[in-house]
C-alpha atoms as a PDB file:
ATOM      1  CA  UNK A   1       0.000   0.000   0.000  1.00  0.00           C
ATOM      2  CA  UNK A   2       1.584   3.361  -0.543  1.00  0.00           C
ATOM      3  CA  UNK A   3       1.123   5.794   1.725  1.00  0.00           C
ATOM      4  CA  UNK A   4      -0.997   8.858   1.294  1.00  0.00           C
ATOM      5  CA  UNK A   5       0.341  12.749  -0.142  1.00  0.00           C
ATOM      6  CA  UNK A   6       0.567  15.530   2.092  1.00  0.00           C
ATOM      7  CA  UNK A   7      -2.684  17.854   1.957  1.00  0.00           C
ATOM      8  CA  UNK A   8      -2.505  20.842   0.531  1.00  0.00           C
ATOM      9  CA  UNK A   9      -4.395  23.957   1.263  1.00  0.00           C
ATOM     10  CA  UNK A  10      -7.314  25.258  -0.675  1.00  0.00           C
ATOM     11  CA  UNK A  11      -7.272  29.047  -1.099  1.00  0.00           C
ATOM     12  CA  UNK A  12      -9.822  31.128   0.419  1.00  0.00           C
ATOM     13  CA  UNK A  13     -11.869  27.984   1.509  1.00  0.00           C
ATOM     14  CA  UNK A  14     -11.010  27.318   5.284  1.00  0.00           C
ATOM     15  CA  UNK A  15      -9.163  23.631   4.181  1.00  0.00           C
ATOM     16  CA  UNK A  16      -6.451  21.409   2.958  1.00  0.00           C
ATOM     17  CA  UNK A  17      -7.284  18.695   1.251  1.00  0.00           C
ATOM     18  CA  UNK A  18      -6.116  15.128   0.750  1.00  0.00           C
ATOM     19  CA  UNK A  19      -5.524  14.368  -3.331  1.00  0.00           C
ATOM     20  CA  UNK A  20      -7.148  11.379  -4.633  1.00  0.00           C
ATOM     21  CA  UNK A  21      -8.240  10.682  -7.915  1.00  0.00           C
ATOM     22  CA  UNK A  22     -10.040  12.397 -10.973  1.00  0.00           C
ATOM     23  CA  UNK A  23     -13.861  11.984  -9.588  1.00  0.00           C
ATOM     24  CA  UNK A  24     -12.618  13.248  -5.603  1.00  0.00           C
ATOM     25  CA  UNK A  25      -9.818  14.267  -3.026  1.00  0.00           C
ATOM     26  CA  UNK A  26      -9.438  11.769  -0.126  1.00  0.00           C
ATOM     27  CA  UNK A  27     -10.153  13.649   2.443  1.00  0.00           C
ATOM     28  CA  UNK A  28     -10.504  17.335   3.403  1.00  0.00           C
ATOM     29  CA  UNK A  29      -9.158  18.784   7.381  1.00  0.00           C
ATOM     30  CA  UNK A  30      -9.608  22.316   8.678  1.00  0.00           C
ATOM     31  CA  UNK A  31      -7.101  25.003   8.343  1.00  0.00           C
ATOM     32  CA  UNK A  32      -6.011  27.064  11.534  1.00  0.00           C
ATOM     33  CA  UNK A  33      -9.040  29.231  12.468  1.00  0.00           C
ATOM     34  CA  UNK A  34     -11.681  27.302  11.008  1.00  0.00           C
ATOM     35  CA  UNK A  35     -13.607  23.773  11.686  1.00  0.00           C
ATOM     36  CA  UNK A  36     -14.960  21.325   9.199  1.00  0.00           C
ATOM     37  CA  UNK A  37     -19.338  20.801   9.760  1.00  0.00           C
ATOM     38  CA  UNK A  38     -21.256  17.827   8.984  1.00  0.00           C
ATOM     39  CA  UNK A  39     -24.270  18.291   7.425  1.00  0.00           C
ATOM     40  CA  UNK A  40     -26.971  15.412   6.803  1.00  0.00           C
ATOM     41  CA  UNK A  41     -29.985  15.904   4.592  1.00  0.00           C
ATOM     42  CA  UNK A  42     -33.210  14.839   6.162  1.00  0.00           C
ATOM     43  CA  UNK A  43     -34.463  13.686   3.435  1.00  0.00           C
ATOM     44  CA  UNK A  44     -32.136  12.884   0.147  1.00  0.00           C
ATOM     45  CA  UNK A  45     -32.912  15.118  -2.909  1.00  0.00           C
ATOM     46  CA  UNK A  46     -31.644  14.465  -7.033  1.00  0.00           C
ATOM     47  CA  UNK A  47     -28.018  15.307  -6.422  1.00  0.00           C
ATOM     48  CA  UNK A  48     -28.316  18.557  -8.818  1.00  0.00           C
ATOM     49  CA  UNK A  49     -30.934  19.930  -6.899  1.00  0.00           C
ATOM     50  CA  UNK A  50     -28.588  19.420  -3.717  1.00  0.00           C
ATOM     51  CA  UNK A  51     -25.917  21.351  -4.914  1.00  0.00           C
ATOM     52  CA  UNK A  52     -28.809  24.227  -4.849  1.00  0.00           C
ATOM     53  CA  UNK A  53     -29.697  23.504  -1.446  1.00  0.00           C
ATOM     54  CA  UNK A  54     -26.234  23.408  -0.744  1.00  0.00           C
ATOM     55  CA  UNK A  55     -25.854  26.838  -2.425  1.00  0.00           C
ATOM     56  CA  UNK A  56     -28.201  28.584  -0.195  1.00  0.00           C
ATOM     57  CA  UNK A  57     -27.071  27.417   2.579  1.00  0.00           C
ATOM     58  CA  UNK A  58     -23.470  28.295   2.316  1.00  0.00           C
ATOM     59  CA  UNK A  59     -24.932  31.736   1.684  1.00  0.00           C
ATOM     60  CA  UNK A  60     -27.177  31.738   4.628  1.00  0.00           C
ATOM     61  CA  UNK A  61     -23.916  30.796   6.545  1.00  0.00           C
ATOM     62  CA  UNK A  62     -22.034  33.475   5.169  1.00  0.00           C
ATOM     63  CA  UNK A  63     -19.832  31.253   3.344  1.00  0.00           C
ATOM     64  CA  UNK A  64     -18.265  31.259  -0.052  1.00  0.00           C
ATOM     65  CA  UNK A  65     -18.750  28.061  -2.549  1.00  0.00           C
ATOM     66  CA  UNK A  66     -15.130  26.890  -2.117  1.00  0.00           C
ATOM     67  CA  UNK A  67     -16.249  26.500   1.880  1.00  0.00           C
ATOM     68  CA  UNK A  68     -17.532  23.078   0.531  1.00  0.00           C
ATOM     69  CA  UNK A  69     -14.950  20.123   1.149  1.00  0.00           C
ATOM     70  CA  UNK A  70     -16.930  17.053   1.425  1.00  0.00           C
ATOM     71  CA  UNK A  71     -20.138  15.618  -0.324  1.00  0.00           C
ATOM     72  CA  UNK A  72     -22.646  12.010   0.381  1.00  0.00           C
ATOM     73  CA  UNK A  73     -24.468  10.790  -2.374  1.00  0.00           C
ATOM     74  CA  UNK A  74     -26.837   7.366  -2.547  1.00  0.00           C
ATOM     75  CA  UNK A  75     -27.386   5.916  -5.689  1.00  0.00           C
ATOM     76  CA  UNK A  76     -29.577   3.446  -7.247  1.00  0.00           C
ATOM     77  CA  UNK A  77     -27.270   0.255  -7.652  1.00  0.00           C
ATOM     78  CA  UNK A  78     -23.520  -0.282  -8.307  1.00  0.00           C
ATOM     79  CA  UNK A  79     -22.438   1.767 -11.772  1.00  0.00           C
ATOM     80  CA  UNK A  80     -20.035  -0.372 -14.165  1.00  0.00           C
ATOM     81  CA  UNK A  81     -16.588   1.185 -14.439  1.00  0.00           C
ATOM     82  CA  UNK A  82     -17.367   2.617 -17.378  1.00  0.00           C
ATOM     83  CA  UNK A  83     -20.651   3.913 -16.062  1.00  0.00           C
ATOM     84  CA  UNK A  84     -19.005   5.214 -12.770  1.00  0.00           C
ATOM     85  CA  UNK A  85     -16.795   7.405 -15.352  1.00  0.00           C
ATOM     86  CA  UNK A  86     -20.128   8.738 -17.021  1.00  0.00           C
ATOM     87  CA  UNK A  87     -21.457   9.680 -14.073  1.00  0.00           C
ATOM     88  CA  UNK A  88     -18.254  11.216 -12.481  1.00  0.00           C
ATOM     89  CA  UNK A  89     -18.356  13.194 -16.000  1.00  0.00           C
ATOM     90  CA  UNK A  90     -21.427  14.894 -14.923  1.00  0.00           C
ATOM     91  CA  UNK A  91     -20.611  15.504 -11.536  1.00  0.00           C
ATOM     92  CA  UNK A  92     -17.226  16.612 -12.555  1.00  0.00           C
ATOM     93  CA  UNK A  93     -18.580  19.529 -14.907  1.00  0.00           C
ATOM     94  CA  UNK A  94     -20.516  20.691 -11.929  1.00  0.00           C
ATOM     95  CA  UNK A  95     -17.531  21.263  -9.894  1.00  0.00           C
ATOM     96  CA  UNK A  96     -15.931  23.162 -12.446  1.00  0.00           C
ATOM     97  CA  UNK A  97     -18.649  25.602 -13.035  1.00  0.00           C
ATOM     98  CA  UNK A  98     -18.518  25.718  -9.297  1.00  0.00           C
ATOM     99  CA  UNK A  99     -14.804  27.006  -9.660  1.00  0.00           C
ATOM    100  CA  UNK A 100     -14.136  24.194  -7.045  1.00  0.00           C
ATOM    101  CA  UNK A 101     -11.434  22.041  -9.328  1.00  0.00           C
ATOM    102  CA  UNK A 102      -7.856  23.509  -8.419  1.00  0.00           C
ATOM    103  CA  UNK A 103      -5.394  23.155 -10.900  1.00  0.00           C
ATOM    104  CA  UNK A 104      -7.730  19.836 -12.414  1.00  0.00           C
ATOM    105  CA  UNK A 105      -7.607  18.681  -9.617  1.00  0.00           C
ATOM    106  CA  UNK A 106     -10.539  17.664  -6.814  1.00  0.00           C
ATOM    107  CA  UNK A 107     -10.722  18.977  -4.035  1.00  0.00           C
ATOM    108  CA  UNK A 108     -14.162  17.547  -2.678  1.00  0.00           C
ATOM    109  CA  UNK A 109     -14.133  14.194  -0.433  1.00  0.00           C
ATOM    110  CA  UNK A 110     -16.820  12.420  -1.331  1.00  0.00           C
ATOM    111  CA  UNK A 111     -18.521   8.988  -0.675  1.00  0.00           C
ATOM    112  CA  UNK A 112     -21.098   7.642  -3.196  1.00  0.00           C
ATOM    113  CA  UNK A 113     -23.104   4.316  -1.930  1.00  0.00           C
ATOM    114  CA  UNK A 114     -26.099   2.367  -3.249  1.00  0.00           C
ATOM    115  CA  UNK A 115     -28.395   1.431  -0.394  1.00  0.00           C
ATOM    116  CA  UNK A 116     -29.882  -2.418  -0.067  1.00  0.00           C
ATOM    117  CA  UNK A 117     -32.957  -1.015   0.664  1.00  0.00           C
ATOM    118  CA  UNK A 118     -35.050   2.152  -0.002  1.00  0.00           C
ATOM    119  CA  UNK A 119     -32.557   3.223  -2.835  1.00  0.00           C
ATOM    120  CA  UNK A 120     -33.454   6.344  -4.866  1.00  0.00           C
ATOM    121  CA  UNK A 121     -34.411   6.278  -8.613  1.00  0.00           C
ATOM    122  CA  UNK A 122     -31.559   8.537  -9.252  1.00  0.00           C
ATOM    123  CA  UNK A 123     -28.248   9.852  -7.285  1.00  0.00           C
ATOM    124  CA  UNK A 124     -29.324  11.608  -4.526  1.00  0.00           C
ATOM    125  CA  UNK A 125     -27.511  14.555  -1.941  1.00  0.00           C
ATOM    126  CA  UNK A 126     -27.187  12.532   1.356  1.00  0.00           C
ATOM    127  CA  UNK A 127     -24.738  14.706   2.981  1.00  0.00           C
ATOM    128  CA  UNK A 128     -22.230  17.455   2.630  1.00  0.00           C
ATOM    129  CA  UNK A 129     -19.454  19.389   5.020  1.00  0.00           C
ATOM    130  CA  UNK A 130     -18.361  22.119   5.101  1.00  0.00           C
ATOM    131  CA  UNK A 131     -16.154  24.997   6.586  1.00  0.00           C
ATOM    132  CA  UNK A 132     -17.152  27.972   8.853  1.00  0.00           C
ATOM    133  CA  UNK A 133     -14.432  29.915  11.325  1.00  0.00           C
ATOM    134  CA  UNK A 134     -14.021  29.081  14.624  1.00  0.00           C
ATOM    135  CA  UNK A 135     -11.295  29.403  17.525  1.00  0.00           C
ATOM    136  CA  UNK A 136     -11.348  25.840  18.591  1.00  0.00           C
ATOM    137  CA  UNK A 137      -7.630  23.846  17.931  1.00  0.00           C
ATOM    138  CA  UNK A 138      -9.356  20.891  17.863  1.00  0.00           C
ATOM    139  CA  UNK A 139      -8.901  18.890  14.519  1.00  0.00           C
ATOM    140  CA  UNK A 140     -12.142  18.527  12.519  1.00  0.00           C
ATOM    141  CA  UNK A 141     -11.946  16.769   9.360  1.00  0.00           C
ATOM    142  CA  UNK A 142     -13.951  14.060   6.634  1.00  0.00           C
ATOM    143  CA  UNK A 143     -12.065  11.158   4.753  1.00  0.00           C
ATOM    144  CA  UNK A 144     -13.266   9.957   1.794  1.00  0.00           C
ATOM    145  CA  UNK A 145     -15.338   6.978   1.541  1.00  0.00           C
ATOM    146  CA  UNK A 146     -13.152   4.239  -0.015  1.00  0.00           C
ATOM    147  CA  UNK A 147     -13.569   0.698  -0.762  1.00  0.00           C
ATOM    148  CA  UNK A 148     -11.375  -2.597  -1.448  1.00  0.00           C
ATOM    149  CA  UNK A 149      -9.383  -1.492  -4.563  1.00  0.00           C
ATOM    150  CA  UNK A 150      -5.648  -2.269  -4.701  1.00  0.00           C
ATOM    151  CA  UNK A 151      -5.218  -0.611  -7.994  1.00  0.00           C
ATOM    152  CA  UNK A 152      -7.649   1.456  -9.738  1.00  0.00           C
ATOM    153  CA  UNK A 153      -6.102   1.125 -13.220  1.00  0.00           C
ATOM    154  CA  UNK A 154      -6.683  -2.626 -13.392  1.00  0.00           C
ATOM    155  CA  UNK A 155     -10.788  -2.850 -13.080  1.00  0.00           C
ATOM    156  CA  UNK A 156     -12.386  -5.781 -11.508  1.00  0.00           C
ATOM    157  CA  UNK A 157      -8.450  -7.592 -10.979  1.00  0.00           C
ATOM    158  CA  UNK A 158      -7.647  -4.516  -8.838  1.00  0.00           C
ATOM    159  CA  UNK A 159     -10.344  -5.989  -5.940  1.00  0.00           C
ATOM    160  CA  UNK A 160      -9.034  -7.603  -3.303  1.00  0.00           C
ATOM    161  CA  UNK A 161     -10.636 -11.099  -2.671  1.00  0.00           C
ATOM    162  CA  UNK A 162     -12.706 -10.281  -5.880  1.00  0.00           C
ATOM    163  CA  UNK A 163     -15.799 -12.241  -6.055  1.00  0.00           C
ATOM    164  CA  UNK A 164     -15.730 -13.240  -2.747  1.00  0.00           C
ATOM    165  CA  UNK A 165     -18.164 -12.868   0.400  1.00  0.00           C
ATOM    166  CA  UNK A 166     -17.089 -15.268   3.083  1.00  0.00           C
ATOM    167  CA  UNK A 167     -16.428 -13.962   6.422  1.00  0.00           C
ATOM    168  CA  UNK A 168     -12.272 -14.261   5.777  1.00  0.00           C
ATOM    169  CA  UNK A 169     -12.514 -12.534   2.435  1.00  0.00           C
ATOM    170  CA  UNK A 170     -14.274  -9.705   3.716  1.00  0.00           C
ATOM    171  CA  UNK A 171     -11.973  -9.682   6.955  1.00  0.00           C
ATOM    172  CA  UNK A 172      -9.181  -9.611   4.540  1.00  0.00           C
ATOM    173  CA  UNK A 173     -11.359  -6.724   2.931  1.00  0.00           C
ATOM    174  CA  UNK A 174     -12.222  -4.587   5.923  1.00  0.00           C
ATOM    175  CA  UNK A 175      -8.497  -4.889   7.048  1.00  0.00           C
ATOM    176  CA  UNK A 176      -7.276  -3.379   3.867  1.00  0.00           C
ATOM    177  CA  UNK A 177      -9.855   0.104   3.465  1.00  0.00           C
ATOM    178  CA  UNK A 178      -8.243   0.295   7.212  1.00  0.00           C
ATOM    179  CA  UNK A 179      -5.063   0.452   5.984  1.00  0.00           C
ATOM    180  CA  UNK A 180      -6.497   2.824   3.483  1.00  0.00           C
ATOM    181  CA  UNK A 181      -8.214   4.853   6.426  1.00  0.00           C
ATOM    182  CA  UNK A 182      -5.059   5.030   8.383  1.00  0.00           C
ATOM    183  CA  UNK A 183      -2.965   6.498   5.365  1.00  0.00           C
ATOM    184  CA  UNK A 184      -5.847   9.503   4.815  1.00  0.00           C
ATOM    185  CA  UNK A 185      -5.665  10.233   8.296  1.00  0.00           C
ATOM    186  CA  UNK A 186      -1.942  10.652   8.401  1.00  0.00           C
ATOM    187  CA  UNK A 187      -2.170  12.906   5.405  1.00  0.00           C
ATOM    188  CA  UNK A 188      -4.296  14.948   6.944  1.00  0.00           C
ATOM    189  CA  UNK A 189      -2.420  14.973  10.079  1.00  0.00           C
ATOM    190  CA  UNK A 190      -4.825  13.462  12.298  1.00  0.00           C
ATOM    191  CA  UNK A 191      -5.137  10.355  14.590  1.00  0.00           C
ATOM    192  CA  UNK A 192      -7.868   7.857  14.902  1.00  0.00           C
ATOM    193  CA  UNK A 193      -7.974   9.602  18.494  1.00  0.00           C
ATOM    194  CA  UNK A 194      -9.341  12.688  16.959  1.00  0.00           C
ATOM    195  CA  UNK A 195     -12.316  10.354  14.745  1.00  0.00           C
ATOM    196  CA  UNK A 196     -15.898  11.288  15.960  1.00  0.00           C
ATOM    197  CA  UNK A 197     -18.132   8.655  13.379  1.00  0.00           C
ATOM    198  CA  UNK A 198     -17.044   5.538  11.554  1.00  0.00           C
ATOM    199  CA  UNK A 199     -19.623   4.780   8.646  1.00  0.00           C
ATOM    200  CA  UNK A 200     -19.252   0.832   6.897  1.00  0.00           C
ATOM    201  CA  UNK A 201     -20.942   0.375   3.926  1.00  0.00           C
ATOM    202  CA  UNK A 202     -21.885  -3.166   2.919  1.00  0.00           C
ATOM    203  CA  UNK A 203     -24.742  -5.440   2.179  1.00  0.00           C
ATOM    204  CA  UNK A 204     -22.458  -8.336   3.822  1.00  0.00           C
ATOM    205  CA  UNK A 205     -22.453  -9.185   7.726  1.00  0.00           C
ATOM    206  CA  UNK A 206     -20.058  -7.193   9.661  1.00  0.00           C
ATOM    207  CA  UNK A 207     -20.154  -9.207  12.988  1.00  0.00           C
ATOM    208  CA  UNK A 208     -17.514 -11.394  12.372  1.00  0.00           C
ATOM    209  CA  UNK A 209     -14.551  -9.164  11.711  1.00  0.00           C
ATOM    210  CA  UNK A 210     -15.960  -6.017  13.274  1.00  0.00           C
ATOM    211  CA  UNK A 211     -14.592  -5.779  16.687  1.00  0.00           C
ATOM    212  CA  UNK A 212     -10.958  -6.895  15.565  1.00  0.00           C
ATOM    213  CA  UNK A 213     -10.625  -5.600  12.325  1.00  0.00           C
ATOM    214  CA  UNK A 214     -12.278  -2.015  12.668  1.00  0.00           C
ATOM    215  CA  UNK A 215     -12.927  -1.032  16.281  1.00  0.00           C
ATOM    216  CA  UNK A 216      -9.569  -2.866  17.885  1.00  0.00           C
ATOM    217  CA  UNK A 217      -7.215  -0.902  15.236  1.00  0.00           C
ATOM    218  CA  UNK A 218      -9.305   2.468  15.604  1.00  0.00           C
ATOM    219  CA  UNK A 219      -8.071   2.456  19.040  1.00  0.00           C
ATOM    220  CA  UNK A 220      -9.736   5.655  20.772  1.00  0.00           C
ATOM    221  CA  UNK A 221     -12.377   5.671  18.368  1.00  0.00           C
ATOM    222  CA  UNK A 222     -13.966   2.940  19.058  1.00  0.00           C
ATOM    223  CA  UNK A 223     -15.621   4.062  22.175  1.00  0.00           C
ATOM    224  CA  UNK A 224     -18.071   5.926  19.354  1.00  0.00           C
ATOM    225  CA  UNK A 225     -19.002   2.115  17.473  1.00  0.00           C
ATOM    226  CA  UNK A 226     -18.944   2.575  13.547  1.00  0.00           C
ATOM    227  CA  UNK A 227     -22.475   3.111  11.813  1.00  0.00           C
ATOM    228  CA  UNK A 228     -23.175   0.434   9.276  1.00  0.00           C
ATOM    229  CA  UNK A 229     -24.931   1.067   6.460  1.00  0.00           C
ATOM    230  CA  UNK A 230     -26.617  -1.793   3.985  1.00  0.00           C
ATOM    231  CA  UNK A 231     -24.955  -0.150   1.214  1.00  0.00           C
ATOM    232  CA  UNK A 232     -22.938  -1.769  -1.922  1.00  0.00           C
ATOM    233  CA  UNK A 233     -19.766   0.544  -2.638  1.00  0.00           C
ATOM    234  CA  UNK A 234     -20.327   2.358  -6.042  1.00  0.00           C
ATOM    235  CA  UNK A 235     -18.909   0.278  -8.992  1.00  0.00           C
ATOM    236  CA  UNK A 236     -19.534  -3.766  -9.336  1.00  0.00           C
ATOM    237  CA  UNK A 237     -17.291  -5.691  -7.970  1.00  0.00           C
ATOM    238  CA  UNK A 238     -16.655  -3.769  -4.623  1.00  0.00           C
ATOM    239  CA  UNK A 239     -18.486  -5.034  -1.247  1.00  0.00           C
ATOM    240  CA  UNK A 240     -16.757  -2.926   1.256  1.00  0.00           C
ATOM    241  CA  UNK A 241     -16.107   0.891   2.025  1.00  0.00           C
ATOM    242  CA  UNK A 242     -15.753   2.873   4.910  1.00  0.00           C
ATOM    243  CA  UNK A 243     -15.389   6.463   5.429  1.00  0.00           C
ATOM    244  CA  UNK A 244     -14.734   8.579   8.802  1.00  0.00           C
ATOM    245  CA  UNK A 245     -15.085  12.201  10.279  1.00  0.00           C
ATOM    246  CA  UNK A 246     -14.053  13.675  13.392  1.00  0.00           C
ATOM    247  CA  UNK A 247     -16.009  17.265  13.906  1.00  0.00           C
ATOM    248  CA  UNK A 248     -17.740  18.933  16.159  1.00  0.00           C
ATOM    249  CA  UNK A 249     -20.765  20.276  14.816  1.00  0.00           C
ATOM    250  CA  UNK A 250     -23.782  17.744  12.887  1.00  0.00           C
ATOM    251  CA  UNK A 251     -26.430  19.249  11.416  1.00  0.00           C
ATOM    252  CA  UNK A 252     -29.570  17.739   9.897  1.00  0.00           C
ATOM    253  CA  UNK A 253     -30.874  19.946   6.913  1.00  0.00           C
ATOM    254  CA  UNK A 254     -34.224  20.201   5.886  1.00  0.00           C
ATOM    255  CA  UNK A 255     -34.660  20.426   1.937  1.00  0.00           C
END
């Protein structure tokens, strides 16, 4: 596994962020003098029309656009590769009219999972964060959701354990997005001591590798649990992701 670039900040907006890949950064922290907020959406809305809510209420907070660093979206079902690159097309081109790509490059965290049950009929805003000032010191921050991929460039030979769902594969899953998670928080310069939420997106049990997989390695953490989601990761293949956030502000918004 190689480890995770130093973050780098993001003019004007409040953060440094993590870089990742084409579609999103891997993570965004707060800069001195500001903290990162967590913002669910009561109810989900079409992923354009989030970006609207989103719009309005950065300006009710007296924020500017790039004050955005981290976005949730829920989709329908796993894309194919090649329909997870249509899709980050789309998304992409909003981010750009946004002004929020910095020298082609993302700097939004995001995580993008398709429920078991419920799912929308369409990509949907589940969450976003955000940056406002604030005197605190302590370390607020989101990493990017990420799933079981060893290398991106290969497809479905890139999975680890690919095609399987026993309770050892997806230990042997869960340990590696850990390794993943540990590498984003180092690049952000943060500990697993600082972690407020653990999310785990799967449709697959989670009680058999749970406590000494996740919680055991989270250390300080995992007095908070993890929050599991029946979710499949966003591209066929994948069956576990995880993301994390330590802040100190949540917020439920009401479209």
């Amino acid at each position: 596994m190689s480890h995770a670039p130093s973050a780098r900040d993001v003019p004007g907006g409040g953060y440094r962020f993590l870089p990742g890949i084409a579609p999103f950064s891997s993570g965004a922290a707060a800069s001195p003098g500001h903290q990162v907020v967590h913002a669910t959406l009561r109810a989900p809305i079409p992923w354009r029309d989030g970006f609207a809510l989103i719009d309005r209420h950065l300006r009710a907070e007296g924020r500017p656009r790039n004050a955005l660093c981290a976005i949730e979206l829920r989709s329908p079902a796993p894309f194919s590769f090649a329909g997870f690159d249509g899709f980050n097309a789309g998304y992409q081109a909003l981010l750009a009219e946004w002004k929020l790509l910095g020298d082609g490059q993302n700097l939004i965290a995001r995580t993008n999972v398709a429920p078991v049950v419920d799912a929308p009929v369409e990509p949907v805003l589940y969450g976003f964060g955000y940056t406002l000032p604030s005197e605190s010191a302590r370390s607020t921050f989101i990493v990017a959701g990420a799933g079981e991929m060893r290398d991106r460039g290969v497809g479905v030979e890139g999975i680890v354990r690919h095609g399987e769902t026993s309770a050892d594969a997806m230990r042997e899953k869960a340990a590696h997005v850990m390794g993943t998670m540990q590498a984003r928080l180092r690049g952000l310069g943060v500990g697993w001591a600082d972690v407020t939420t653990i999310d785990i997106y799967t449709a697959q049990p989670i009680e058999s590798f749970v406590a000494d997989t996740v919680l055991r390695p989270a250390g300080a953490a995992a007095i908070h649990g993890v929050r599991w989601f029946p979710s499949r990761p966003p591209v066929v293949g994948l069956e576990y992701e995880m993301d994390l956030r330590g802040v100190a502000r949540e917020l439920v918004v009401y479209p």
